[in-house]
Every structure is written in C-alpha cells, then in structure tokens.
Protein backbone atom coordinates (compact mmCIF):
# COMPACT_ATOMS: atom_id res chain seq x y z
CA UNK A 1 80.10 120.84 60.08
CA UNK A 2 82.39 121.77 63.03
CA UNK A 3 84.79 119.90 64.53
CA UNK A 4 83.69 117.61 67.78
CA UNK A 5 85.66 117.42 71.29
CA UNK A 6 87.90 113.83 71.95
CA UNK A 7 88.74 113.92 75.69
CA UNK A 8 91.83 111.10 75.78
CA UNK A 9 91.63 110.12 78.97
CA UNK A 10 93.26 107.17 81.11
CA UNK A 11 90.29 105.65 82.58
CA UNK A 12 87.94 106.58 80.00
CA UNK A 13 87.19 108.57 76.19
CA UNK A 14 84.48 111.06 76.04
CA UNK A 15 83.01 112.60 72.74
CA UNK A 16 80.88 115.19 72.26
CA UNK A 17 79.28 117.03 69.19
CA UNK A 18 77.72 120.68 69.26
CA UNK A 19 76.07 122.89 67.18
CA UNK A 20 75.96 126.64 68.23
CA UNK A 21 72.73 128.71 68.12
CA UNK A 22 73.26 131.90 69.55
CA UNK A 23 74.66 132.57 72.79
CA UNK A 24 74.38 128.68 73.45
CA UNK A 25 74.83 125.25 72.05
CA UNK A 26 73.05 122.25 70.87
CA UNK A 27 73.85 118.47 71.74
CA UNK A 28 73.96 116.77 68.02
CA UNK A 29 75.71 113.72 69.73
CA UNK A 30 77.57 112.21 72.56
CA UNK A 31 79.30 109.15 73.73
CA UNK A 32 81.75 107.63 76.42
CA UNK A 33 83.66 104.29 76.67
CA UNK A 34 86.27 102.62 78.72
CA UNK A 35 90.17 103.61 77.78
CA UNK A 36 92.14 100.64 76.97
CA UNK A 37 94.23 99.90 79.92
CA UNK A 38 97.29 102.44 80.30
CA UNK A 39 95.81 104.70 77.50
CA UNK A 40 98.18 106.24 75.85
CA UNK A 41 100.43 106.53 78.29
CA UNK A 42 103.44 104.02 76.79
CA UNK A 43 103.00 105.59 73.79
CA UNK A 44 104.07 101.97 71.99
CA UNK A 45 102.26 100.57 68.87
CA UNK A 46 100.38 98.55 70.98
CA UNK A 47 98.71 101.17 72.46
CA UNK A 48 97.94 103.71 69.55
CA UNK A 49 95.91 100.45 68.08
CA UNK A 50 94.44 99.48 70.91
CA UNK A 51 93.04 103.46 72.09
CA UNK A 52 92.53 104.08 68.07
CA UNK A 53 90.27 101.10 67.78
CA UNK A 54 88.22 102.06 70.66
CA UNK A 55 87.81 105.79 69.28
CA UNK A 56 86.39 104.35 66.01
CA UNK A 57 83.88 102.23 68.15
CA UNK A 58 82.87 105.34 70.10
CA UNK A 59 82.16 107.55 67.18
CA UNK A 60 80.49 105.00 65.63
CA UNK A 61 78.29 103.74 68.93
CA UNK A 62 77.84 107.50 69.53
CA UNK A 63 76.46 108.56 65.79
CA UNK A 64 78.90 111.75 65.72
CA UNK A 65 78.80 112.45 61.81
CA UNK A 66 82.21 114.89 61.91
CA UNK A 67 85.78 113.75 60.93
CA UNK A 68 87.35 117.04 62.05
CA UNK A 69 88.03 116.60 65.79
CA UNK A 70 89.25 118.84 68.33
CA UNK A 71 91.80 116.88 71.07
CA UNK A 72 93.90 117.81 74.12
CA UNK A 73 97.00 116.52 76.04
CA UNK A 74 96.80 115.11 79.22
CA UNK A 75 98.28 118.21 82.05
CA UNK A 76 100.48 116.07 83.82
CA UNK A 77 102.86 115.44 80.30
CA UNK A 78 102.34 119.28 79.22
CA UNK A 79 104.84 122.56 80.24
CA UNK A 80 102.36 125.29 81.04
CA UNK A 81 104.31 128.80 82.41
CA UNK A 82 102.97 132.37 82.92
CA UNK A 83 106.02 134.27 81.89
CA UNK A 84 105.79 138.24 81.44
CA UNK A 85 107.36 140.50 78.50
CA UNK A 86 108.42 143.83 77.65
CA UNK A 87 105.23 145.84 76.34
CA UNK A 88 105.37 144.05 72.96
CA UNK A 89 102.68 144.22 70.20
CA UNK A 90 101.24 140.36 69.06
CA UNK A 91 103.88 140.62 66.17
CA UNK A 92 106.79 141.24 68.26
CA UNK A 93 105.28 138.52 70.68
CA UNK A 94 104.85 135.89 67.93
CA UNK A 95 108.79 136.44 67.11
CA UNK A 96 110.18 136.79 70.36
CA UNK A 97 107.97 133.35 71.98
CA UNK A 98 110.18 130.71 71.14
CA UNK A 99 114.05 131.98 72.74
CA UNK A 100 112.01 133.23 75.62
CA UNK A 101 110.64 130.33 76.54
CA UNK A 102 113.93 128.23 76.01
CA UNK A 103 114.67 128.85 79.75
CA UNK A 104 110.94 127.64 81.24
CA UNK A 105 110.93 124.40 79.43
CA UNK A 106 112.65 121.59 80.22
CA UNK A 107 113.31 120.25 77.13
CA UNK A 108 115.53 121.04 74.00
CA UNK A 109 113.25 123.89 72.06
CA UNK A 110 113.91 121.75 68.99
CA UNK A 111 111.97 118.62 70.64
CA UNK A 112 108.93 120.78 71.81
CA UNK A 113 105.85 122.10 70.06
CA UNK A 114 105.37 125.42 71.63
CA UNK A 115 102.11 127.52 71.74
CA UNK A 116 101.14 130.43 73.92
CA UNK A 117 98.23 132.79 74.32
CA UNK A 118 98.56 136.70 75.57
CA UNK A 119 96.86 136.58 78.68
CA UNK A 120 97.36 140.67 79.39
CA UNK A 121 99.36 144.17 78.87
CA UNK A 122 99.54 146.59 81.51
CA UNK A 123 100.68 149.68 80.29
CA UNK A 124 103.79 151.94 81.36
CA UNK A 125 103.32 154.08 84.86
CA UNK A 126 105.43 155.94 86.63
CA UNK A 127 109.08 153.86 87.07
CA UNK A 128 107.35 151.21 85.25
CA UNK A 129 107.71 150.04 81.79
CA UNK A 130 104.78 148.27 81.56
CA UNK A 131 104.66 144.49 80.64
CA UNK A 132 103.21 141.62 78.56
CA UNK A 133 101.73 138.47 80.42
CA UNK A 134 101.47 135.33 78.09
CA UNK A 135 101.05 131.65 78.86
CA UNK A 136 103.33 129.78 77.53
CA UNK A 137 102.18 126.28 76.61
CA UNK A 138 105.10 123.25 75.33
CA UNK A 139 104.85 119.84 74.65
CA UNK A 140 107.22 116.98 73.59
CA UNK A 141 106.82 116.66 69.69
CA UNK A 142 106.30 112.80 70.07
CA UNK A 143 103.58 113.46 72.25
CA UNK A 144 101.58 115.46 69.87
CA UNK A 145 102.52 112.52 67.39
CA UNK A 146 101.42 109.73 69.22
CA UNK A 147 98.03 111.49 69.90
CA UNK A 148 97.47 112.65 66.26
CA UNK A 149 98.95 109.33 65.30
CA UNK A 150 96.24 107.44 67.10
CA UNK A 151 93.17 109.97 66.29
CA UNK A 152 94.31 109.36 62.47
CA UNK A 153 94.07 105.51 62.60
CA UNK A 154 90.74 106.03 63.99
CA UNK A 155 89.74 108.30 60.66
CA UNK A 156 89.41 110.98 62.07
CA UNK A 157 91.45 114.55 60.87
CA UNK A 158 92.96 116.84 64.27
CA UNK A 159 91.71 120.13 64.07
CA UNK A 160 93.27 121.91 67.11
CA UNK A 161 95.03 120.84 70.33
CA UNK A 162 95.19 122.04 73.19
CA UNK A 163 96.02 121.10 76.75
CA UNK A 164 93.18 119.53 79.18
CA UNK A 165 92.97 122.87 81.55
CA UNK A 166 92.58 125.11 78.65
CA UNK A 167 89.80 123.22 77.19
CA UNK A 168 88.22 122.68 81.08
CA UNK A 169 88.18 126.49 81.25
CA UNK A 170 86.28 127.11 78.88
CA UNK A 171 83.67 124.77 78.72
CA UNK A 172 83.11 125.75 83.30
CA UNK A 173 85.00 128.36 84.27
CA UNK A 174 82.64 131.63 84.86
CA UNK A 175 84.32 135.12 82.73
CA UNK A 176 83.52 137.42 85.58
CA UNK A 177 85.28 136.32 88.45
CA UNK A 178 89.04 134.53 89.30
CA UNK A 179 89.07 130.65 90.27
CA UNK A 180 90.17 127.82 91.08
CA UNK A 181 89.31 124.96 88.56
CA UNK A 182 90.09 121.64 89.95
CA UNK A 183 90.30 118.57 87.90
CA UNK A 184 90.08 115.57 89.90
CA UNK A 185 91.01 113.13 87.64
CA UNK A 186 92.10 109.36 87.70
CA UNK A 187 95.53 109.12 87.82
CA UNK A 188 96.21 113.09 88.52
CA UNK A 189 95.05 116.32 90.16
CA UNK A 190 95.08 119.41 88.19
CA UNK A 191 94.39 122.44 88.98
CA UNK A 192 94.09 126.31 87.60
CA UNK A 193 94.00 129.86 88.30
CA UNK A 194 91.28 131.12 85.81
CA UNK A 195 90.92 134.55 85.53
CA UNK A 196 87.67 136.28 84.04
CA UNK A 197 87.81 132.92 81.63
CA UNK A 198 91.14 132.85 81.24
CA UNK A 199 93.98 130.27 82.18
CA UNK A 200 96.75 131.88 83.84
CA UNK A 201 98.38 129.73 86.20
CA UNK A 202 98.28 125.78 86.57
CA UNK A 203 100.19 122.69 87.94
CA UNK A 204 99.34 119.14 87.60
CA UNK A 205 99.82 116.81 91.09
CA UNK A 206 100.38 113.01 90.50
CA UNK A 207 97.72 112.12 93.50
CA UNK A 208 94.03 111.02 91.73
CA UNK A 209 91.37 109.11 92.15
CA UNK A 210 93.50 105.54 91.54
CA UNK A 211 95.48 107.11 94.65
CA UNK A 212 92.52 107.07 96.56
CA UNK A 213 90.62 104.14 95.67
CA UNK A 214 94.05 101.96 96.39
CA UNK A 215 93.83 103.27 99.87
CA UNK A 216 89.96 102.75 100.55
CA UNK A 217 91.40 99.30 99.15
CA UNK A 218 94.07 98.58 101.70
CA UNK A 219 92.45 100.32 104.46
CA UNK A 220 89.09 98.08 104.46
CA UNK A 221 90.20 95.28 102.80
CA UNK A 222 88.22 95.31 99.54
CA UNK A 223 88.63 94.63 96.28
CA UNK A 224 89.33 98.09 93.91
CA UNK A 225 86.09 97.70 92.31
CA UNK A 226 84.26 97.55 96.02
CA UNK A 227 86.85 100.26 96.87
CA UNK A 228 85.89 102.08 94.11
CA UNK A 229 82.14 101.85 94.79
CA UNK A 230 83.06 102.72 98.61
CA UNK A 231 84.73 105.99 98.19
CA UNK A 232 81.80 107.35 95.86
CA UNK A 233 79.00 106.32 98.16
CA UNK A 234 80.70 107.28 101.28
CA UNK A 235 83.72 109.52 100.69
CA UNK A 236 84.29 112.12 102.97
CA UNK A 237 81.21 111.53 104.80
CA UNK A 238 81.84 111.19 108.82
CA UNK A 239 78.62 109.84 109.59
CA UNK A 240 78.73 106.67 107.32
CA UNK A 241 80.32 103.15 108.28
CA UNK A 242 81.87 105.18 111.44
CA UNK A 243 83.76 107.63 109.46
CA UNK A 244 86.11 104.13 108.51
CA UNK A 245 86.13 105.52 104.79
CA UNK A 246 86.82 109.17 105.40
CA UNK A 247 89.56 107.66 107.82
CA UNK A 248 91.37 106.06 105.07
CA UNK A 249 90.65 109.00 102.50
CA UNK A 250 91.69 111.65 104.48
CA UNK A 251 95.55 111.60 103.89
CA UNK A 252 95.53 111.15 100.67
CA UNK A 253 92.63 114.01 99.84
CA UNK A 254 94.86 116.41 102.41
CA UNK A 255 98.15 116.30 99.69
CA UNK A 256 95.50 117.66 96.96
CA UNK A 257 94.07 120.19 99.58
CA UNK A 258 97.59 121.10 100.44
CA UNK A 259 98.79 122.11 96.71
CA UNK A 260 95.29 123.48 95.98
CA UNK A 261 96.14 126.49 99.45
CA UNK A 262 99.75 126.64 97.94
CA UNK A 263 98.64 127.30 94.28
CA UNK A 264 96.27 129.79 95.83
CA UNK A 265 99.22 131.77 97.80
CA UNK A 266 101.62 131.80 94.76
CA UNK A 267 99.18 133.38 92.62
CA UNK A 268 98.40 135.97 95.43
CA UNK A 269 102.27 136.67 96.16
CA UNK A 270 103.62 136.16 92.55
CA UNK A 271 100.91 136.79 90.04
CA UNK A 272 97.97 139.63 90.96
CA UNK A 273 98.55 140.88 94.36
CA UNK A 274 95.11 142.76 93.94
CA UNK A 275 93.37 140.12 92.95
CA UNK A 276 91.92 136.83 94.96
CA UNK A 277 90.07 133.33 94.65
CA UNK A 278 86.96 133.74 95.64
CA UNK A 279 85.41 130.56 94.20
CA UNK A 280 86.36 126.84 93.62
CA UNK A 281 85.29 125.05 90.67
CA UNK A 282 85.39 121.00 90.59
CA UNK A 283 85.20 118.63 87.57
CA UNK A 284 86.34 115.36 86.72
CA UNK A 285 85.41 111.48 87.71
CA UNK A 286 86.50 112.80 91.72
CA UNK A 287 83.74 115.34 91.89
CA UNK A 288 81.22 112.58 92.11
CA UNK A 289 83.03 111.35 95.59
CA UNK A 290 80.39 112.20 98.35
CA UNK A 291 80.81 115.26 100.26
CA UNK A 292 83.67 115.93 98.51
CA UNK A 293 82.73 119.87 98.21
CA UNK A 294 81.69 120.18 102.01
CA UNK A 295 85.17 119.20 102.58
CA UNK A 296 87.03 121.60 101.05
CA UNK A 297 84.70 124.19 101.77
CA UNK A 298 85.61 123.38 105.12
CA UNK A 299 89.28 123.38 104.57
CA UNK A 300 89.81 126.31 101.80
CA UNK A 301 87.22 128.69 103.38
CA UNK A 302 85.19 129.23 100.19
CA UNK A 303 82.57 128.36 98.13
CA UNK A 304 82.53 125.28 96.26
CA UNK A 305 80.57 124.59 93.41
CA UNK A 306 80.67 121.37 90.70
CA UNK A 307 81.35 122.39 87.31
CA UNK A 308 78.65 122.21 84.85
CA UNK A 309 79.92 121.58 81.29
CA UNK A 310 76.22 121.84 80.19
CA UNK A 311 75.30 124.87 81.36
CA UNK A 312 75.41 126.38 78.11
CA UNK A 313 73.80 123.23 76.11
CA UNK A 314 70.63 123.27 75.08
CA UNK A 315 69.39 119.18 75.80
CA UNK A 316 66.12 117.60 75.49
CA UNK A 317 64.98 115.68 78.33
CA UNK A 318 66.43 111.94 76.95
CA UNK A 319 69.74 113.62 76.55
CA UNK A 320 69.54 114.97 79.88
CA UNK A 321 68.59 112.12 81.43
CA UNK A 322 71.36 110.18 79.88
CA UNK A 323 74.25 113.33 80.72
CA UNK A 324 72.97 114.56 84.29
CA UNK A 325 75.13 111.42 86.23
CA UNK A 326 78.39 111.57 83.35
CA UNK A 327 78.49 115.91 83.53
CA UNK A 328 82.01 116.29 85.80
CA UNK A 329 83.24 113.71 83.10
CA UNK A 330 82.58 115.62 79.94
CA UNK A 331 83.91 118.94 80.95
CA UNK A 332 87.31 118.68 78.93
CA UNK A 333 85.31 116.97 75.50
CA UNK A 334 82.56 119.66 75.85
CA UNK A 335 85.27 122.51 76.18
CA UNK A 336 87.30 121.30 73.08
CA UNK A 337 83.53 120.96 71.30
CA UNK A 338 83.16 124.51 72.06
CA UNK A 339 86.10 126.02 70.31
C-alpha cells in the first residue's frame, strides 16, 4: 500500500489517499479537519500533542488504511535557492551539494537537513563552460524533528518530506509550459516559478489570508468570522456593498501582487532570459476569495486559472460532490499523495 499525503497546515490538516491506475489516480480516501490553534508553529510539547492528536482523529474519521505517510514543511520556515554548478555528473553533484550550499543558507550546515534536485545541464559552447542548475532545498534539523516527532505520536511512519511548493507542483502545475504557482495560504503567500513541472525558483511572503481577513475586520467593523465570510463572498468584487470590501482588501492584496511582478522580473533577468510566464496558477484557502483571478488578470496581464489538484483523480460522483468546494485546499496533500 503506498504512502498517503499529510498537508500540516496552520488553519487546517488535509489527508488524502491514492491509488494509481495508469496515467491517473484513484481516490481510496480523504479527510480535512481544523489545525489546533498555532499548529505547529511553537514547536513546544504542547503543540506536537495537541496537532498529533488531531492527525490520529483525521485518519481515523477519514478511513485512510496506510501508516506510511508522505509530509511537507511549511515554505515560509524552509531555504529554497537555485544555485548553478560546473558541468558536474549526479555523482560529483551529490559530493559537492553540501560546501556549496554553505554560503546560500543561513544557518550553520551542521544544524540543517539539506536536499536538492538537478533542475538542468546546459552543455559547453563557445567561451562557455557549460553549467549545472540544481535547487537547493535546507531546513532547520529541529524542524524536520518536530514534524516527524508529531506524525509519529499520531502512528503513523514518514516516508518522504518535502517542502509545500514542491509537493503543490506536482499535484497542479502543467509539464509543458513555465508558471507561476501561487499559494494563497493563511498566514503566508508563496509563490513559484515552475518550469515544464519543475520548481525552480520560489519565495514565501508573510501577507495571507489572516492579513486580509483582519483588515475586512477593522475596515467594516465585523467580527473575523463575519470578516472572514465577507471577503469570500465579496472579495475583490467592485459591484458588491459599494466596492466597501474591495476598498479594504485592496492594499493588502497589492503587497502579494507586487512580489508576484517582482518574482516574475527576477526570473526573466536572472534565471532564463529566453524564457517567460505565460500563465498563473492559484491554489490554497485564498483562491476561493471572489474575483480573486479577474484581479490579477487585470493587474499581471495574463491568464489566470485555479489549480485543480484533481485533475488527474479518477472520483465517483459522492466523492466529487464532497471535494469540488475543498479542491484549492488539497493541492499540497494530493501532491505529496502522488509521489
């Protein structure tokens, strides 16, 4: 039985269980619950028992059979680095990773758990040597502890981990085309330059949904659960309540719009100089804010699409019934399912 995907997250946990047949996948069994509050994010005892407990309800609630479990960091506490090499073969790669990343992490090499995947060679031309371009992925050592720590208490054995983007790539990023992937979490914004599939440049922005909400909050007066209510029914939308919600919204949403162009550039004037965006994926609990794509069609000048982490799951109509409204939530848990 393969492993199943645990998506960690602050606001909520998501589960999923596949079964490949074929080119696609089939739903065996699926589940998500409110995150403790803070998550993980102290890392304290209190924390691990309180997040581990409410794993071992999920899988249980959710009827997922597997104890081998796939689980991923959250971005914002990773160190994720496109960094290019000498025209190396995967040997000389493996050897040389860990004193050439020393200088693009910001932490001791001894305190990090350090992973990377070869993301292309271009070979020698004329007055060029050719080159190796690998992402380099770190993370503190507790970190990976406290996250294995917890998914053992819950009985469960870690398989693989890997960091949210990563997993988010592969479960909606299309292989035939350069993107951007944006994650519009809770408490964070991430977002990605996926090439043809593949993960090559990313950056994690503290402004999420909890940003938002608070101002929808302030702005109007409500409550954070009316806020919260507010800025999914009426988001960005001009033409409802007077445009008094997108008023309030708007400053906040223009930081993430702002480091989604800049992210954009860099990889333009740093990375592949021949290459472009030419699409915009969205995911997470902010893709469900209302005209949330029109916007930043509007503002980024492409297209804009919500990411489907079901596209290539086969469901039966009570499973799609059930999935259809939680989709931008289970991209990460249906990405780490699919490895």
């Amino acid at each position: 039985m393969s492993a199943f995907g645990l998506d960690i997250g602050s606001q909520t946990i998501k589960a999923i269980q596949l079964e490949k047949q074929g080119e696609n996948f089939v739903i065996l069994a699926a589940g998500i619950t409110p995150a403790p509050p803070g998550g993980l994010i102290s890392g304290n005892e209190k924390s691990i028992n309180s997040v581990s407990t409410a794993i071992k309800k999920l899988i249980s609630d959710s009827k997922i059979q597997a104890k081998q479990v796939n689980i991923s960091l959250s971005e914002s506490l990773v160190f994720t680095r496109l960094i290019q090499l000498p025209l190396l073969t995967d040997e000389e790669v493996a050897s040389a990773i860990s004193w050439q990343a020393e200088p693009y992490i910001p932490i001791p090499i001894s305190e990090a758990v350090i992973d990377y995947q070869v993301v292309a060679r271009k070979d020698p031309g004329t007055n060029d040597p050719g080159k190796t371009e690998v992402l380099l992925v770190a993370a503190p050592k507790t970190l990976v502890e406290t996250y294995i720590k917890t998914v053992n208490l819950a009985g469960l054995d870690v398989t693989s981990v890997e960091t949210e983007l990563i997993s988010l790539s592969r479960s909606i990023a299309p292989v035939d085309q350069t993107i951007l992937l944006v994650d519009l979490g809770t408490s964070s914004t991430d977002l990605a330059i996926v090439k043809k599939g593949q993960l090559v440049l990313s950056r994690s922005i503290p402004t999420g949904g909890d940003v938002i909400t608070r101002a929808v909050s302030s702005g109007l007066s409500l409550s954070l659960n009316q806020a919260e209510e507010y800025k999914k029914a009426y988001g960005l939308r001009g033409d409802q309540l007077e445009g008094k919600v997108k008023s309030v919204i708007e400053p906040a949403f223009r930081l993430v719009i702002d480091e989604m162009k800049k992210i954009i550039q860099y990889y333009k004037n740093e990375v592949d100089k021949d290459d472009q965006v030419g699409l915009v994926v969205v995911s997470g609990g902010g893709a469900s804010m209302s005209d949330v794509t029109t916007a930043l069609s509007q503002n980024l000048g492409l297209e804009i699409i919500i990411g489907d982490p079901f596209a290539k799951v086969i469901k039966d109509e009570q499973a799609n019934k059930a999935l259809t409204t939680w989709a931008p939530y289970y991209g990460i848990a249906v990405g780490l399912a699919q490895i």
